[in-house]
C-alpha atoms as a PDB file:
ATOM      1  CA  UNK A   1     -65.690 -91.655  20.499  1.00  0.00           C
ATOM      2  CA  UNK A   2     -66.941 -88.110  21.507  1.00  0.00           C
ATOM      3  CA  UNK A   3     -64.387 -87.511  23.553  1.00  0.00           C
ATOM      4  CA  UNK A   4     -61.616 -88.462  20.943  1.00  0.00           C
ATOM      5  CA  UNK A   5     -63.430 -86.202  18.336  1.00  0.00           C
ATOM      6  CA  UNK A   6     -63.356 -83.209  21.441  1.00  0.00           C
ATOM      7  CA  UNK A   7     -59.964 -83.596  21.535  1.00  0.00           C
ATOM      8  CA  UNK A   8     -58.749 -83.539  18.446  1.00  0.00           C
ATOM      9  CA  UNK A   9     -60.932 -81.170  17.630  1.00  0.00           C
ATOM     10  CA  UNK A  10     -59.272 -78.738  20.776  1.00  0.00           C
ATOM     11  CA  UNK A  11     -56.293 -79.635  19.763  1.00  0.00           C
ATOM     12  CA  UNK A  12     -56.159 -78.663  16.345  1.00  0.00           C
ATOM     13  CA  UNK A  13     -57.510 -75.206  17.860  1.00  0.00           C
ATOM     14  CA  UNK A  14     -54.220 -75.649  19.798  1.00  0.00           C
ATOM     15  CA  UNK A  15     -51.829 -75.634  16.999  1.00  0.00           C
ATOM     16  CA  UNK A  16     -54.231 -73.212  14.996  1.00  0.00           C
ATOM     17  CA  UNK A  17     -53.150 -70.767  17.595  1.00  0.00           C
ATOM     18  CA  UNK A  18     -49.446 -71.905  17.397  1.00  0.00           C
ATOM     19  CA  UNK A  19     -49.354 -71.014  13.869  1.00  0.00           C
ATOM     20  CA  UNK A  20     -51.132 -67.804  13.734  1.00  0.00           C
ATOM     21  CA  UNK A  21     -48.642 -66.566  16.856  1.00  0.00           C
ATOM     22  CA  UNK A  22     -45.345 -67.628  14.645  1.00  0.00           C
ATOM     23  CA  UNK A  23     -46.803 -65.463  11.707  1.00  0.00           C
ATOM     24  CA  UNK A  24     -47.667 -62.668  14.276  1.00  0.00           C
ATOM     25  CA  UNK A  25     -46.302 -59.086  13.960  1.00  0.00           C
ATOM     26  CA  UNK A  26     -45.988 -55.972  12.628  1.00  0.00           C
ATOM     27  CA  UNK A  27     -45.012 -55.435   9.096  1.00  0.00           C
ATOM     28  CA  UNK A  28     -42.103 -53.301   8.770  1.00  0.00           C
ATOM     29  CA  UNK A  29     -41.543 -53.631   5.297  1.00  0.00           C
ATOM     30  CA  UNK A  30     -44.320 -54.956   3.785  1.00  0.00           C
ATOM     31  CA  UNK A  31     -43.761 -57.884   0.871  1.00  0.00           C
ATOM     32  CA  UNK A  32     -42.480 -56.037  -2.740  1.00  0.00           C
ATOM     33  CA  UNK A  33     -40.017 -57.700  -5.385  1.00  0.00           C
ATOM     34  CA  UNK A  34     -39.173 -53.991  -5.839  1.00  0.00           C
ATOM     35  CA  UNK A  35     -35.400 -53.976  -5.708  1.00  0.00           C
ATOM     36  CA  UNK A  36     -32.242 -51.439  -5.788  1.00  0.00           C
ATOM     37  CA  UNK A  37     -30.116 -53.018  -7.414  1.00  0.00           C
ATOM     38  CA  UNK A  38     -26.155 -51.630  -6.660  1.00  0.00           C
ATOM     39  CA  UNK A  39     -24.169 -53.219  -9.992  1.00  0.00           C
ATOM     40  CA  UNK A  40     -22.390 -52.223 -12.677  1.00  0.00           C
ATOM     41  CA  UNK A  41     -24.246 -55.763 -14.569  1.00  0.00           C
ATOM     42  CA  UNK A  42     -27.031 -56.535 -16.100  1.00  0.00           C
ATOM     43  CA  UNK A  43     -30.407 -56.413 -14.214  1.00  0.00           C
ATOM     44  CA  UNK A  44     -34.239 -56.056 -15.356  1.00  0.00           C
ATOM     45  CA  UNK A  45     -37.698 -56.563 -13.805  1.00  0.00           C
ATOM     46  CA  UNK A  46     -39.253 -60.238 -15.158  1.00  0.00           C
ATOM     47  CA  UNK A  47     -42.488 -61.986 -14.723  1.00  0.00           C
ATOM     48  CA  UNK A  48     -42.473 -66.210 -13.357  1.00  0.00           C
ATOM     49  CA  UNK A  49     -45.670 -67.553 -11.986  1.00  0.00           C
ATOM     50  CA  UNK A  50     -43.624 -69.473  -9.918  1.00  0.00           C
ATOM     51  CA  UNK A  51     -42.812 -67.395  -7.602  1.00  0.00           C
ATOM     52  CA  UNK A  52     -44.964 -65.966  -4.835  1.00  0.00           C
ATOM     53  CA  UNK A  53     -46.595 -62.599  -6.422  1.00  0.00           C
ATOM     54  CA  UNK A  54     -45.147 -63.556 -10.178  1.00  0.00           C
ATOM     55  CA  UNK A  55     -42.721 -61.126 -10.049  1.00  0.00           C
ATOM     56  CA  UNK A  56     -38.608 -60.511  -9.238  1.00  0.00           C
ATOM     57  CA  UNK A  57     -35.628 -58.823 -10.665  1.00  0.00           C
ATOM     58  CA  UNK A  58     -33.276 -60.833 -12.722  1.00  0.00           C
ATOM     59  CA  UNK A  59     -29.706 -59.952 -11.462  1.00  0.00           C
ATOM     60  CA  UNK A  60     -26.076 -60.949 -13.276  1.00  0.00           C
ATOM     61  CA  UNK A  61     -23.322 -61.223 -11.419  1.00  0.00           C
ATOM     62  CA  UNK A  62     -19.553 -61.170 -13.089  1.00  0.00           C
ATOM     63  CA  UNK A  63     -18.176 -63.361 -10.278  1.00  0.00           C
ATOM     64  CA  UNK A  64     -15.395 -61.109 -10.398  1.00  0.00           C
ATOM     65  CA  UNK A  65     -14.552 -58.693  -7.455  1.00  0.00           C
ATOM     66  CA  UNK A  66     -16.039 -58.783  -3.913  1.00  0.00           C
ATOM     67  CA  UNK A  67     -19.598 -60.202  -3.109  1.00  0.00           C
ATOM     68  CA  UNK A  68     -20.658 -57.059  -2.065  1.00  0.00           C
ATOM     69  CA  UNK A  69     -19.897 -55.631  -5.763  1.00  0.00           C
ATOM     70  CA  UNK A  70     -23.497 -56.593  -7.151  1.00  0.00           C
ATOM     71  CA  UNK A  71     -26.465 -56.306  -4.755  1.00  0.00           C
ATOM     72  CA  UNK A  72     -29.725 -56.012  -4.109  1.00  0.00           C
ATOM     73  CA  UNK A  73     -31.671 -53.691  -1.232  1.00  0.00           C
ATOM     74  CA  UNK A  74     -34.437 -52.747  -0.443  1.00  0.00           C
ATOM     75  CA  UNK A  75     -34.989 -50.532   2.505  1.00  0.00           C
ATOM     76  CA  UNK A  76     -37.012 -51.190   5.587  1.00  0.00           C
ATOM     77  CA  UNK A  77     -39.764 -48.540   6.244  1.00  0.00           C
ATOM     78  CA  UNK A  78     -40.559 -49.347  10.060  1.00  0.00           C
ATOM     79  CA  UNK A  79     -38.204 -48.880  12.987  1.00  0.00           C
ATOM     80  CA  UNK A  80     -36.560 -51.882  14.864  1.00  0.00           C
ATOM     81  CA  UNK A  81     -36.019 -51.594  18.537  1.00  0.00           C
ATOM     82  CA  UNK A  82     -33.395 -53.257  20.698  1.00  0.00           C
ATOM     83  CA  UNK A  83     -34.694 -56.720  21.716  1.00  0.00           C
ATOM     84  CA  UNK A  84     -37.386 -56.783  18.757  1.00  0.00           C
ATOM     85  CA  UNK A  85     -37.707 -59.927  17.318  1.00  0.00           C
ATOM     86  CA  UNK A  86     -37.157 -59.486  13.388  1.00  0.00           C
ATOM     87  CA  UNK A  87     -38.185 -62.070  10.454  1.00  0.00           C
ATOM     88  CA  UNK A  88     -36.763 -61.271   7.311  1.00  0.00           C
ATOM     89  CA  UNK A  89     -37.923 -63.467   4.428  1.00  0.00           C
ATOM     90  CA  UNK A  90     -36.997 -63.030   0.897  1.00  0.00           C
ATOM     91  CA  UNK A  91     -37.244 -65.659  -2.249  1.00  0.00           C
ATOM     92  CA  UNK A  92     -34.342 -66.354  -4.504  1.00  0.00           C
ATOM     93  CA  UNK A  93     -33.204 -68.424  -7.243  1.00  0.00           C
ATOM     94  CA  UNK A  94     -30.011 -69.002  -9.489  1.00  0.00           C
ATOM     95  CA  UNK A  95     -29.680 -70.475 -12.624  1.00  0.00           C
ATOM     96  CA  UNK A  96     -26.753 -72.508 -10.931  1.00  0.00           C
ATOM     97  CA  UNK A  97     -26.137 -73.240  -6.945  1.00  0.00           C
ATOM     98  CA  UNK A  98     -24.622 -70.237  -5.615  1.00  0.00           C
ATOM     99  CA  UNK A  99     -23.690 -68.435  -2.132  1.00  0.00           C
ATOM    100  CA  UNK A 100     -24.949 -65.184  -1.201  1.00  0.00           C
ATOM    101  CA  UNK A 101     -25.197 -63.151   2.204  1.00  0.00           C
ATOM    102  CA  UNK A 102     -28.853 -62.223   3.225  1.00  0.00           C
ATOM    103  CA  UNK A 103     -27.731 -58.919   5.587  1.00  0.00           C
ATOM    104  CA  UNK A 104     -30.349 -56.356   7.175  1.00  0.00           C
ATOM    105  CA  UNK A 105     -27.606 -53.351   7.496  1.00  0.00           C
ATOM    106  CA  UNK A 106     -27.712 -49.749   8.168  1.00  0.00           C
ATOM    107  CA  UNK A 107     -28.786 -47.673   5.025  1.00  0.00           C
ATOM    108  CA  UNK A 108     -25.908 -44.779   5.601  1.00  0.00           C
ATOM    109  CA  UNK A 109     -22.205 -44.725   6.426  1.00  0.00           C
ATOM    110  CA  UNK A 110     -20.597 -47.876   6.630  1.00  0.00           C
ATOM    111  CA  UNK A 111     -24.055 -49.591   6.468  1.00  0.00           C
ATOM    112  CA  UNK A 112     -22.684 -51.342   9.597  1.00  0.00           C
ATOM    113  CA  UNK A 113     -24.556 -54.524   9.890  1.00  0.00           C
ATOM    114  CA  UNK A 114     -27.379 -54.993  11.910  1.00  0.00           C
ATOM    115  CA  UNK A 115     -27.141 -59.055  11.548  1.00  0.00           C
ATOM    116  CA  UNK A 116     -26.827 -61.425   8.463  1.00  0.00           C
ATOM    117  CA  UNK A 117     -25.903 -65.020   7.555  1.00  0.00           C
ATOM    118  CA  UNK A 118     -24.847 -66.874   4.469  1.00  0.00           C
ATOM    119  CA  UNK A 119     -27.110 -68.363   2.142  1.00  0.00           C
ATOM    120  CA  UNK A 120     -27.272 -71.475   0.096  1.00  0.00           C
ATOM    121  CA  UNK A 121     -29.251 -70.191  -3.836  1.00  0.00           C
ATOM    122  CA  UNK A 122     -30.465 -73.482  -5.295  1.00  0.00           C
ATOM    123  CA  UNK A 123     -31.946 -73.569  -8.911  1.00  0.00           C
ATOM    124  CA  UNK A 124     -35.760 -73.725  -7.818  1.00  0.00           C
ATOM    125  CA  UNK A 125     -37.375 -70.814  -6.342  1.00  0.00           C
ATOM    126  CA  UNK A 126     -36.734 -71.284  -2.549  1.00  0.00           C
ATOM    127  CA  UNK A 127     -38.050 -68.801   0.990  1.00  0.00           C
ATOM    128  CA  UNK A 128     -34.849 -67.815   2.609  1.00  0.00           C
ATOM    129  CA  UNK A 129     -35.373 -66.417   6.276  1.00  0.00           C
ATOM    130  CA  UNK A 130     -33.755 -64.436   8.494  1.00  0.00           C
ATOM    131  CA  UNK A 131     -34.392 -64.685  12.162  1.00  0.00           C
ATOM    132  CA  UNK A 132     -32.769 -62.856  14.759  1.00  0.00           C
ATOM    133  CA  UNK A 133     -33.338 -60.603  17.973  1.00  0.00           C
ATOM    134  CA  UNK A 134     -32.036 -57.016  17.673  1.00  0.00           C
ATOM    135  CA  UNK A 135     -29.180 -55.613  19.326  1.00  0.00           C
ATOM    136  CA  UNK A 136     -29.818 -52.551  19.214  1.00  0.00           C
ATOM    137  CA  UNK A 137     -32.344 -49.217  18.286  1.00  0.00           C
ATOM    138  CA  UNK A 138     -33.053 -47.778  14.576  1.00  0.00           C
ATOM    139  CA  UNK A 139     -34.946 -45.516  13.659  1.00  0.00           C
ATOM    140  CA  UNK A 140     -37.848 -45.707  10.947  1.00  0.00           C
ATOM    141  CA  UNK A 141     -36.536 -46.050   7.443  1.00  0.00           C
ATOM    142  CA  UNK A 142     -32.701 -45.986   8.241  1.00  0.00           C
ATOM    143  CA  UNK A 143     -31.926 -49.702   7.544  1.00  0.00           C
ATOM    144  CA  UNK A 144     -32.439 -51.740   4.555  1.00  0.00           C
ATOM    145  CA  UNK A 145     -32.496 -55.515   3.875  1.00  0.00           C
ATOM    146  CA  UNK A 146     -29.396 -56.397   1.362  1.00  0.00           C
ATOM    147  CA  UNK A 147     -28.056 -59.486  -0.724  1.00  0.00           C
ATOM    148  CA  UNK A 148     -24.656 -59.511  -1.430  1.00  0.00           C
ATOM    149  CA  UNK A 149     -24.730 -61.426  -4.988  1.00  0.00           C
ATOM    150  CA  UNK A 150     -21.610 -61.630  -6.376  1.00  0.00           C
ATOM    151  CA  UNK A 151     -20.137 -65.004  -5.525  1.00  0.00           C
ATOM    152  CA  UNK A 152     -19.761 -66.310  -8.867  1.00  0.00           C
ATOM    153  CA  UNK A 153     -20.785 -66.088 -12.316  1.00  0.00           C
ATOM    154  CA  UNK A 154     -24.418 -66.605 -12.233  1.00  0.00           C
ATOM    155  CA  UNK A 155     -27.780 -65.182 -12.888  1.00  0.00           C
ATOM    156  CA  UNK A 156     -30.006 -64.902  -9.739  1.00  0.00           C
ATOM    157  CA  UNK A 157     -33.495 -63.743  -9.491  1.00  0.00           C
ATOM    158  CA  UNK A 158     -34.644 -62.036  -6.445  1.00  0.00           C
ATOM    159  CA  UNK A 159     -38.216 -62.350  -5.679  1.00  0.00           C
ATOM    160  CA  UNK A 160     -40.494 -60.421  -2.907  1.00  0.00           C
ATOM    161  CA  UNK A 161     -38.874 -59.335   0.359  1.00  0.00           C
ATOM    162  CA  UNK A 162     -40.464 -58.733   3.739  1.00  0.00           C
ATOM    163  CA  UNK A 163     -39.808 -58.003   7.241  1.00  0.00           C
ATOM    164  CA  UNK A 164     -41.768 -58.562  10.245  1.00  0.00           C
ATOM    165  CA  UNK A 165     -40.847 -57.523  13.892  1.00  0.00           C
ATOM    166  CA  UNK A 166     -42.522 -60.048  16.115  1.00  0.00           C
ATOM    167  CA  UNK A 167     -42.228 -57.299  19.406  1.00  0.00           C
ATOM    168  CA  UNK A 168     -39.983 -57.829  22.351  1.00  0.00           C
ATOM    169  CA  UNK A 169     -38.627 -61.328  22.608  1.00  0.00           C
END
């Protein structure tokens, strides 16, 4: 019986550990439902309790034009180095399902994409993540996480946004 309780016990310190290492990292842009929001719509700050931190930026999209037409950045204030191991995490909502792209993209020129992936926007507040390794070097404050929202008529709140780089993978 001691022995069982020992190992559980260890092994529960086991996954502790686990858990703590997935989460581990520096922050390079540390959690904000600050936005810039690029639009010629409708967008203000709001307040919902349910959503980590209470707060986001309500965002309406036309559904007319290109995706890219209304988005929201927010720029990243740490460098990323090739081979870093990035986490980008932001919450979202839509008053209907929608699509949008979750990108982290250089912040001048083309704002030639660093990586990025589609994104299913359900009606609840949901975490949407990001995970990839880098492919290359950037400096300190010249990239910027972006969601292209314009892929229908809709009204989509954006909630806090973070990135961590988890160090060489």
């Amino acid at each position: 019986m001691k022995i069982q309780a020992a190992l559980l016990a260890a092994s529960g310190l086991i996954l502790a550990s686990a858990a703590s290492a997935q989460t581990a990292g520096t922050l390079i842009l540390a959690a904000t439902a600050e936005w810039d929001i690029f639009s010629g719509g409708a967008h203000q700050p709001i307040t919902d309790p349910k959503v980590e931190g209470g707060k986001a930026v309500e965002v309406l999209t036309p559904g007319t034009g290109g995706i890219w037409e209304v988005s929201g950045m927010r720029p990243i204030d740490g460098g990323i180095a090739k081979g870093d191991h990035i986490v980008a995490s932001v919450w979202i909502k839509s008053d209907v399902p929608a699509k949008a792209v979750f990108r982290v993209e250089a912040r001048a020129g083309a704002r030639d994409r660093v990586n990025d992936r589609f994104i299913d926007v359900g009606t609840a507040w949901s975490k949407q993540t990001l995970d990839f390794v880098a492919e290359g070097n950037y400096l300190a404050g010249t990239t910027q996480v972006a969601l292209l929202l314009n892929s229908g008529k809709q009204t989509i709140d954006l909630g806090p946004v973070a990135v961590i780089d988890k160090g060489d993978k």
